[in-house]
C-alpha atoms as a PDB file:
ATOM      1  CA  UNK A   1      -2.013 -13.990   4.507  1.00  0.00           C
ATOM      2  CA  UNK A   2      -5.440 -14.179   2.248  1.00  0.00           C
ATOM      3  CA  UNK A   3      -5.751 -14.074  -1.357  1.00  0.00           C
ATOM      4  CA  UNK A   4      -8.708 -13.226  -4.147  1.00  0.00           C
ATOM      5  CA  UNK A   5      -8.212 -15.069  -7.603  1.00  0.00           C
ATOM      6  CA  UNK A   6      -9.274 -13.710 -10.555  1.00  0.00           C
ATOM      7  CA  UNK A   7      -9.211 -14.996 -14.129  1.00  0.00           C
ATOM      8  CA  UNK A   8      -8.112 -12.619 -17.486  1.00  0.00           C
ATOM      9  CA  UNK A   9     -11.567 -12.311 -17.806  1.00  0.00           C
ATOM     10  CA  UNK A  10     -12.002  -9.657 -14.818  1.00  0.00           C
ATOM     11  CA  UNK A  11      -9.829  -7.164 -16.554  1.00  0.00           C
ATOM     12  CA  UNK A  12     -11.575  -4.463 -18.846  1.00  0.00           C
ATOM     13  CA  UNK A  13      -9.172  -3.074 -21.609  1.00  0.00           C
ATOM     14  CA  UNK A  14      -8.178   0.321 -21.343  1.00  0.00           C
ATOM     15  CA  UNK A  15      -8.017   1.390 -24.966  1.00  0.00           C
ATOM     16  CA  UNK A  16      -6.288   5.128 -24.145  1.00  0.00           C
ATOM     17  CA  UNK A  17      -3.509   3.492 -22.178  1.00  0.00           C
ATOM     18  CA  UNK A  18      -3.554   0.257 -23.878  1.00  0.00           C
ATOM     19  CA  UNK A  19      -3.551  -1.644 -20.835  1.00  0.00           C
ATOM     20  CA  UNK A  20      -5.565  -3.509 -18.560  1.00  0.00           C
ATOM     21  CA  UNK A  21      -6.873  -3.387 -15.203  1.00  0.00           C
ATOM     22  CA  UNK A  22      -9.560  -5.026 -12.319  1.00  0.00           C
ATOM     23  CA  UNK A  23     -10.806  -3.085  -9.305  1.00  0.00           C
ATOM     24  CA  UNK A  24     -10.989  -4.354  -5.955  1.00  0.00           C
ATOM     25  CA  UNK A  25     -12.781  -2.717  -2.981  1.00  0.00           C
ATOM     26  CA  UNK A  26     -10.576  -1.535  -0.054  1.00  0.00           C
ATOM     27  CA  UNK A  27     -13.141  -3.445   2.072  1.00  0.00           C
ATOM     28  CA  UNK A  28     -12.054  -6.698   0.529  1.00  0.00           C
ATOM     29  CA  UNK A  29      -8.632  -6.151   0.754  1.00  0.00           C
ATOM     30  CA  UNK A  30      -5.608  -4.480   2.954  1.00  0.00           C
ATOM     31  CA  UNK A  31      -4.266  -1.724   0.768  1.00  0.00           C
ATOM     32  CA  UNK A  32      -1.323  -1.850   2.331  1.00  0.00           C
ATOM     33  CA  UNK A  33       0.299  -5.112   1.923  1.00  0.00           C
ATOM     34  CA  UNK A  34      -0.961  -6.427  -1.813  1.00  0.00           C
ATOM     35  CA  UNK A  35       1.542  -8.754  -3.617  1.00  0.00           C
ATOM     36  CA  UNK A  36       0.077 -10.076  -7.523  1.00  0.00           C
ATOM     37  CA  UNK A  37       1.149 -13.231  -8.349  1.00  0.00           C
ATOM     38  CA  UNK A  38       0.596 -14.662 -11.843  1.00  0.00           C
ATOM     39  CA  UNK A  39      -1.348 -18.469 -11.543  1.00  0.00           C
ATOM     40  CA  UNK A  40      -0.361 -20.692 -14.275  1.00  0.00           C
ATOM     41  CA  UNK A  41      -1.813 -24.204 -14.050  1.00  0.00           C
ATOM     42  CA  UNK A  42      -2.080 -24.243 -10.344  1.00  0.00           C
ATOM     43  CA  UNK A  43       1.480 -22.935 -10.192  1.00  0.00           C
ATOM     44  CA  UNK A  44       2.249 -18.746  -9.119  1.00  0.00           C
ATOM     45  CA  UNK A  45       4.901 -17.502 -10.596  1.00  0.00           C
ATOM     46  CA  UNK A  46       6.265 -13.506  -9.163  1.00  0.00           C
ATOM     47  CA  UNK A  47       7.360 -13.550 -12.965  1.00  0.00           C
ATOM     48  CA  UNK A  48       4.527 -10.854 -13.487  1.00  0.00           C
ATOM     49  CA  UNK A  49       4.886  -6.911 -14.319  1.00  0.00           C
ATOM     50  CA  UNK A  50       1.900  -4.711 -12.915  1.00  0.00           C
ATOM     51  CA  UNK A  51       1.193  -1.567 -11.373  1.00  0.00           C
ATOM     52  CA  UNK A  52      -0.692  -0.616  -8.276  1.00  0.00           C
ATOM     53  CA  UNK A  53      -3.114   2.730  -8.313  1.00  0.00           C
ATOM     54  CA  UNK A  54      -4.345   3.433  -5.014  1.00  0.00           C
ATOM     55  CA  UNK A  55      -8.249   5.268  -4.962  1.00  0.00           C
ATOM     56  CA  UNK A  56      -9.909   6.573  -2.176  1.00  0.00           C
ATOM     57  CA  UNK A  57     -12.450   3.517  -2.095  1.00  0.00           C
ATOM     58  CA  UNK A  58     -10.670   0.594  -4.331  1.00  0.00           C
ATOM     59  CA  UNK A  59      -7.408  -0.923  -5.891  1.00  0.00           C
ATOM     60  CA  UNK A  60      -6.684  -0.731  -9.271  1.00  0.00           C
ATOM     61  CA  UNK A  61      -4.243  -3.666 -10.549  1.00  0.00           C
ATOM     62  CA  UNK A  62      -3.416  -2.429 -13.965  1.00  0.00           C
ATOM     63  CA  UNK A  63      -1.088  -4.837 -16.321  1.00  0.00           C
ATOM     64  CA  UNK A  64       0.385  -4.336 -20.154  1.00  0.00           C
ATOM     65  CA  UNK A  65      -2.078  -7.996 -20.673  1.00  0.00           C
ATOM     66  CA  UNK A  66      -4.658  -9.959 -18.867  1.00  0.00           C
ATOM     67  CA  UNK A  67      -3.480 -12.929 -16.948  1.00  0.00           C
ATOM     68  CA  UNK A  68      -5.059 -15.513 -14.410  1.00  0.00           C
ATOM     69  CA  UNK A  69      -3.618 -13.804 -10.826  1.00  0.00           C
ATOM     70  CA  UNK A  70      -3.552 -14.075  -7.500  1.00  0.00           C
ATOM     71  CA  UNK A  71      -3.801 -10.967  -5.226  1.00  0.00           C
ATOM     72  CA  UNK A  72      -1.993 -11.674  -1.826  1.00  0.00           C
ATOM     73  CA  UNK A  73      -2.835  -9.362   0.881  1.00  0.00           C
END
């Protein structure tokens, strides 16, 4: 399995939904089997509530706040 990190500071705010969310490429990544992990201090943790939105080119990870995460895939 292969992983991309990213740090709260990928995630744009979404001021109408009050959320936030990163996009990843579907040429990075298999769409099919993603898992999000939040990374606290080198530990992961499946403690974390998100939503997948599947595009016809990218990933949307969309969570309530920005956290360090690791994308499993």
């Amino acid at each position: 399995m292969q992983f991309i990190e990213f740090k709260k500071e990928h995630f744009t705010h979404d001021e109408e939904k009050n959320n936030y969310f990163l996009e990843i490429s579907k040429t990075e990544i298999d769409p099919e089997n993603i898992k999000v992990q939040k990374k606290e201090d080198d530990q992961l943790s499946d403690d974390l509530d998100y939503e997948i939105a599947d595009h016809p080119t990218r990933v949307r990870v969309i969570l309530k706040e920005p956290e360090d995460i690791r994308v499993n895939f």
